[in-house]
N, C-alpha and C. Protein backbone atom coordinates (compact mmCIF):
# COMPACT_ATOMS: atom_id res chain seq x y z
N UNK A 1 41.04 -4.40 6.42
CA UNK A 1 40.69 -3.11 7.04
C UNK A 1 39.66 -2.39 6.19
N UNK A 2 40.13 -2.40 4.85
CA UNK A 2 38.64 -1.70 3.82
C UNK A 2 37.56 -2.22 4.23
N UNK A 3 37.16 -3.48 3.79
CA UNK A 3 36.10 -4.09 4.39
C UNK A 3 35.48 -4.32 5.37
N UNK A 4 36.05 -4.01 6.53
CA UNK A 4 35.38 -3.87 7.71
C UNK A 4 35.46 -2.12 8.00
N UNK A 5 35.93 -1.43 7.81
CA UNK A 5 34.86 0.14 7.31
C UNK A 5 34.24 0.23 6.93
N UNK A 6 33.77 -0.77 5.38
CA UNK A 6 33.17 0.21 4.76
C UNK A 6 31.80 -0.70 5.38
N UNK A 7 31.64 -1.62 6.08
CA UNK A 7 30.62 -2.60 6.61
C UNK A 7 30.07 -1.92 7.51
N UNK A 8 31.26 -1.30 9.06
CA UNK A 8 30.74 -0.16 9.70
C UNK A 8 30.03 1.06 8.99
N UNK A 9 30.67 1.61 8.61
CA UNK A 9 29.85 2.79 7.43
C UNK A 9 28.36 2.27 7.12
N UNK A 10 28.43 1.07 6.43
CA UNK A 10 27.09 0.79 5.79
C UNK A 10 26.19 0.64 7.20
N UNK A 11 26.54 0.08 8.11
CA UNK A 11 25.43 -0.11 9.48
C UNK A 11 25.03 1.05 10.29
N UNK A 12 26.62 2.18 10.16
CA UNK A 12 26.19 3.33 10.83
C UNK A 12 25.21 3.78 10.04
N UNK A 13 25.00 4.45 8.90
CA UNK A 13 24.45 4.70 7.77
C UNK A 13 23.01 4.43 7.81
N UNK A 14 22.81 2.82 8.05
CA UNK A 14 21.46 2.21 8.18
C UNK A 14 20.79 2.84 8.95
N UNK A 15 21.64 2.66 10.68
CA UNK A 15 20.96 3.13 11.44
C UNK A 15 20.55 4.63 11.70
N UNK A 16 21.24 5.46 11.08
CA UNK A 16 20.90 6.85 10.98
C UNK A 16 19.98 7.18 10.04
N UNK A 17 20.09 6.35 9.11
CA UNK A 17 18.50 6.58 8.11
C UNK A 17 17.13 6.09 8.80
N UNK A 18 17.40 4.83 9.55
CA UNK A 18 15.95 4.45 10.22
C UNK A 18 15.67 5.58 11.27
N UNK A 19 16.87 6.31 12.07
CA UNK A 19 16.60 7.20 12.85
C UNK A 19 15.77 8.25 12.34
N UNK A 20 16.66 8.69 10.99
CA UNK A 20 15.89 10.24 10.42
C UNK A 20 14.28 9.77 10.15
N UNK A 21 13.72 8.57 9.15
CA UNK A 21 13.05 7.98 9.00
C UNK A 21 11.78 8.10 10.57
N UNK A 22 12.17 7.64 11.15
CA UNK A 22 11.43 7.72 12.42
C UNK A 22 11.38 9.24 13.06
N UNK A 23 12.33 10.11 12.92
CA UNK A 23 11.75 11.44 13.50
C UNK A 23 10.97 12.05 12.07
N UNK A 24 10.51 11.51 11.02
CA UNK A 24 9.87 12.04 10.06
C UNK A 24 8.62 12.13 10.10
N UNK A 25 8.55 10.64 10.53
CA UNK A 25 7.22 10.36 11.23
C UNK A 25 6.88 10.78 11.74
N UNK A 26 7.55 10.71 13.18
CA UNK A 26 6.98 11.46 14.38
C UNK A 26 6.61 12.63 14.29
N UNK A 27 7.20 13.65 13.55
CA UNK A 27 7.29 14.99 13.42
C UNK A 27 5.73 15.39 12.55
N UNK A 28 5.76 14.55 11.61
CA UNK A 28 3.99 14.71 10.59
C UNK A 28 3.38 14.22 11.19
N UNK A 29 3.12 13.40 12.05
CA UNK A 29 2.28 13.02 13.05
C UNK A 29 1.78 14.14 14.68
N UNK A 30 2.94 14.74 14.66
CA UNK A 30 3.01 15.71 15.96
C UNK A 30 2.66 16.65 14.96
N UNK A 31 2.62 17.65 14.01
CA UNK A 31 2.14 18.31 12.94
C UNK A 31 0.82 18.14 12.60
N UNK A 32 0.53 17.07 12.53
CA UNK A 32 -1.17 17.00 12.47
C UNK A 32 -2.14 16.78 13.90
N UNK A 33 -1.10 16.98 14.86
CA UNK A 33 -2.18 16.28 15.80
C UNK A 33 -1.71 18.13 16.30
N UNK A 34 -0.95 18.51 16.20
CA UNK A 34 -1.36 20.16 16.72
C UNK A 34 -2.15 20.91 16.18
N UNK A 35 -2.35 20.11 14.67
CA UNK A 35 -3.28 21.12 13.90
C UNK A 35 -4.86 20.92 13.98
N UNK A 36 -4.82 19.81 14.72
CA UNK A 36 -6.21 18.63 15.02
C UNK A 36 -6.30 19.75 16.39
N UNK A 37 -5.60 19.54 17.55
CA UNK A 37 -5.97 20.51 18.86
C UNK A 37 -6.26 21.62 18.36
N UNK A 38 -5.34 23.01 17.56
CA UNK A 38 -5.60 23.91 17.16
C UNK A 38 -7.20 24.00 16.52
N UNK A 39 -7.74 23.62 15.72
CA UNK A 39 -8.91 23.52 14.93
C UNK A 39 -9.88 23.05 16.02
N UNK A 40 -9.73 21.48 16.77
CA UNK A 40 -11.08 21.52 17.89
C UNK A 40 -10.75 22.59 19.05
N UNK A 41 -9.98 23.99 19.25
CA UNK A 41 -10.14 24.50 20.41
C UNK A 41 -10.76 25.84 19.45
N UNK A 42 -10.72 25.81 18.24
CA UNK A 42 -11.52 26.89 17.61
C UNK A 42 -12.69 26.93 17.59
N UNK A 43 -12.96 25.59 17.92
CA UNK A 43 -14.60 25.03 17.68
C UNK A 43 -15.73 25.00 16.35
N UNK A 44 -14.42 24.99 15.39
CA UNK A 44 -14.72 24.81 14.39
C UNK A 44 -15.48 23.21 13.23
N UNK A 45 -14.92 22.57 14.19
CA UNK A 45 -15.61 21.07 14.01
C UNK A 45 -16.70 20.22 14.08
N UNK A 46 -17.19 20.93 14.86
CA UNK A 46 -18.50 20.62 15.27
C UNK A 46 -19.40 21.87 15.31
């Protein structure tokens, strides 16, 4: 029974880190691309 918890644990675990991992991304990526629209609707770029 230990061992197959603490195996679950370790996979839940995994997969919630690749999750956070991936909205980290997404999130600095959606962060720069609003700041990319913001700046070309200022018309500051060109």
């Amino acid at each position: 029974m230990g061992i197959a918890t603490i195996l679950i644990a370790l996979i839940v675990g995994f997969i919630a880190w690749k999750l956070l991992v991936g909205l980290v991304k997404f999130g600095v990526l959606a962060v720069i691309a609003v700041a990319a629209i913001y700046f070309l609707s200022q018309g500051g770029a060109f």
